[in-house]
Protein backbone atom coordinates (compact mmCIF):
# COMPACT_ATOMS: atom_id res chain seq x y z
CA UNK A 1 -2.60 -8.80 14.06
CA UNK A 2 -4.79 -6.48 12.70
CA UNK A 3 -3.46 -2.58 12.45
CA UNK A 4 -5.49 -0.44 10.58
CA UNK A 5 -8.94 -0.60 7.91
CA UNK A 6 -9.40 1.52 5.42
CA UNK A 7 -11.81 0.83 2.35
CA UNK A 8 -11.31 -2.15 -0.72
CA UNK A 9 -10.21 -0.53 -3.25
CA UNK A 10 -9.15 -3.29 -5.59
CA UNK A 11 -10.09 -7.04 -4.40
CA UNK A 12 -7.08 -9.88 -3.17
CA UNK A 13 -4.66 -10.03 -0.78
CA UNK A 14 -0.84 -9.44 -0.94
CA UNK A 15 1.79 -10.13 1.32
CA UNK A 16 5.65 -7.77 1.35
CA UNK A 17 7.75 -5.67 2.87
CA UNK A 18 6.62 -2.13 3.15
CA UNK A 19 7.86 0.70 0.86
CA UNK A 20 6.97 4.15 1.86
CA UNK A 21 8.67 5.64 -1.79
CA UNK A 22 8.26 4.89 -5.21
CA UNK A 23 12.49 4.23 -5.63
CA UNK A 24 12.48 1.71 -2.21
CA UNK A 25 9.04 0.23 -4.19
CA UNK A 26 11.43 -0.56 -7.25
CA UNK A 27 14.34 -1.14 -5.26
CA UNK A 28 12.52 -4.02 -3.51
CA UNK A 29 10.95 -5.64 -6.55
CA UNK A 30 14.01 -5.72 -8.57
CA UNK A 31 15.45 -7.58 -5.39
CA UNK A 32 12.82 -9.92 -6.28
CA UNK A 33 10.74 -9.07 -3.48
CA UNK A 34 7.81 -7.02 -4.78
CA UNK A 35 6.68 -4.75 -1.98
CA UNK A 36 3.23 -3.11 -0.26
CA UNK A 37 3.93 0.11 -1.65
CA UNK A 38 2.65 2.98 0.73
CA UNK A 39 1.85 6.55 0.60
CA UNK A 40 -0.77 9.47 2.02
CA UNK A 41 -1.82 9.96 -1.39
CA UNK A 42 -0.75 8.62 -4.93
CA UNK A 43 -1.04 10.08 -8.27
CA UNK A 44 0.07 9.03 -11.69
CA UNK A 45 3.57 9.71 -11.32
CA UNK A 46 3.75 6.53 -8.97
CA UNK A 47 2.25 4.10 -11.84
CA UNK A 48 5.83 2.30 -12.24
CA UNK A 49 6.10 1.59 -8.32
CA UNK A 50 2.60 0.18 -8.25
CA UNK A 51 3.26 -1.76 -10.94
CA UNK A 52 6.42 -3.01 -9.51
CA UNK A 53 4.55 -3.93 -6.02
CA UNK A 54 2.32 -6.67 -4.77
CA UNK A 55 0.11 -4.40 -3.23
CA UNK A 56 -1.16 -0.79 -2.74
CA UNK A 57 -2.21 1.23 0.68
CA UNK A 58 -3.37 4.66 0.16
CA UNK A 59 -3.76 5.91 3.44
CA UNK A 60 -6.09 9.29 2.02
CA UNK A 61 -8.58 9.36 -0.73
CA UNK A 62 -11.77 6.62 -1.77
CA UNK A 63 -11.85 4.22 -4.24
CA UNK A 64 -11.62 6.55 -7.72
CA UNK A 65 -8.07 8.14 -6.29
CA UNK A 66 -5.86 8.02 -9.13
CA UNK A 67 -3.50 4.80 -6.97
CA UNK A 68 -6.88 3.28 -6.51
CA UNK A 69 -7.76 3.44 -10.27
CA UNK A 70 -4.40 2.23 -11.58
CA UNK A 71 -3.99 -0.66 -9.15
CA UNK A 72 -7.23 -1.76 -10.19
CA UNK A 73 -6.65 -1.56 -13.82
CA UNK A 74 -2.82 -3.36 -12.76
CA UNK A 75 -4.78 -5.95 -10.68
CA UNK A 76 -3.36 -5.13 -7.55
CA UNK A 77 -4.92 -5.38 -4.06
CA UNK A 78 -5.21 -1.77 -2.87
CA UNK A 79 -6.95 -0.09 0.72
CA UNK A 80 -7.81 3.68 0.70
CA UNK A 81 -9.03 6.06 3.46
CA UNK A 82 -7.10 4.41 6.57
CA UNK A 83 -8.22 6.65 9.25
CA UNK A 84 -5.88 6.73 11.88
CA UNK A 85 -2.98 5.94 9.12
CA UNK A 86 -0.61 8.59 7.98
CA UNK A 87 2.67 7.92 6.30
CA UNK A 88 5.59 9.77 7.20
CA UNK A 89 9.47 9.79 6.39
CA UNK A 90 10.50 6.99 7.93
CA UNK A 91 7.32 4.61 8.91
CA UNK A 92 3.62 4.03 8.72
CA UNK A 93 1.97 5.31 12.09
CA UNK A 94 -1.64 3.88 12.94
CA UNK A 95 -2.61 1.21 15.46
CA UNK A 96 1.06 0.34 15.41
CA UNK A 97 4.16 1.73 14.17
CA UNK A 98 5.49 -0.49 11.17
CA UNK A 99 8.91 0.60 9.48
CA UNK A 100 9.89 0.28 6.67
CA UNK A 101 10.87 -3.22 4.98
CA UNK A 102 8.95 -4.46 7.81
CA UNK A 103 6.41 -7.28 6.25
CA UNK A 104 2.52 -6.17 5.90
CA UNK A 105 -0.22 -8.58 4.89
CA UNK A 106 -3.35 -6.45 2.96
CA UNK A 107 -6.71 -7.52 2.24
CA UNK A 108 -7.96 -5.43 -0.77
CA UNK A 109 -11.34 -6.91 -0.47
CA UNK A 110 -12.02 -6.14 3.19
CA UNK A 111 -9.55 -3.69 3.76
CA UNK A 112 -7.69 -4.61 6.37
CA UNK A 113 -4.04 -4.45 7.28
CA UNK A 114 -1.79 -6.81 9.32
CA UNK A 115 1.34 -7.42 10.84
């Protein structure tokens, strides 16, 4: 079911559980379950959870925000500008309310989200 769209920012489509920090993002992958990492807006201090996760959503910002940039050059699917999207403490509020750990399907290409 689609939840949100936002913008392709880097092409390809990942499947994982969501992880609204950068530690839960590492957490997960060294579980051996690389995540959709998730946050309003990324910078370069979040490199090593994007690297660690199967995909990025960057619910503010276009396509040349620094998460945008760096999951490109990493090769990860990625979706900016989700209007209607904000990530907060303890979920991801848009269409629907998904919490945390809870499994999100991206589309980097057409930028779309699903549950």
């Amino acid at each position: 079911m689609l939840i949100a769209k936002g913008q392709g920012a880097s092409p390809g489509r990942a499947t994982g559980p969501l992880a609204l920090t950068p530690e839960a993002a590492l957490e997960l992958a060294a579980k051996g379950t690389p995540p959709i990492f998730v946050r309003n807006e990324m910078d370069a201090s979040d490199v090593p959870a994007i690297t660690a996760s199967a995909g990025v959503i960057i619910a503010r910002g276009g396509i040349t925000a620094d998460g945008a940039v760096a999951a490109r050059a990493l090769g990860k699917p990625c979706i900016v500008g989700c209007s209607g999207v904000a990530v907060t403490k303890d979920a991801l509020k848009g269409a629907s309310l998904v919490l945390p750990g809870a499994p999100v399907t991206i589309d980097g290409t057409a930028g779309t989200i699903e549950i």
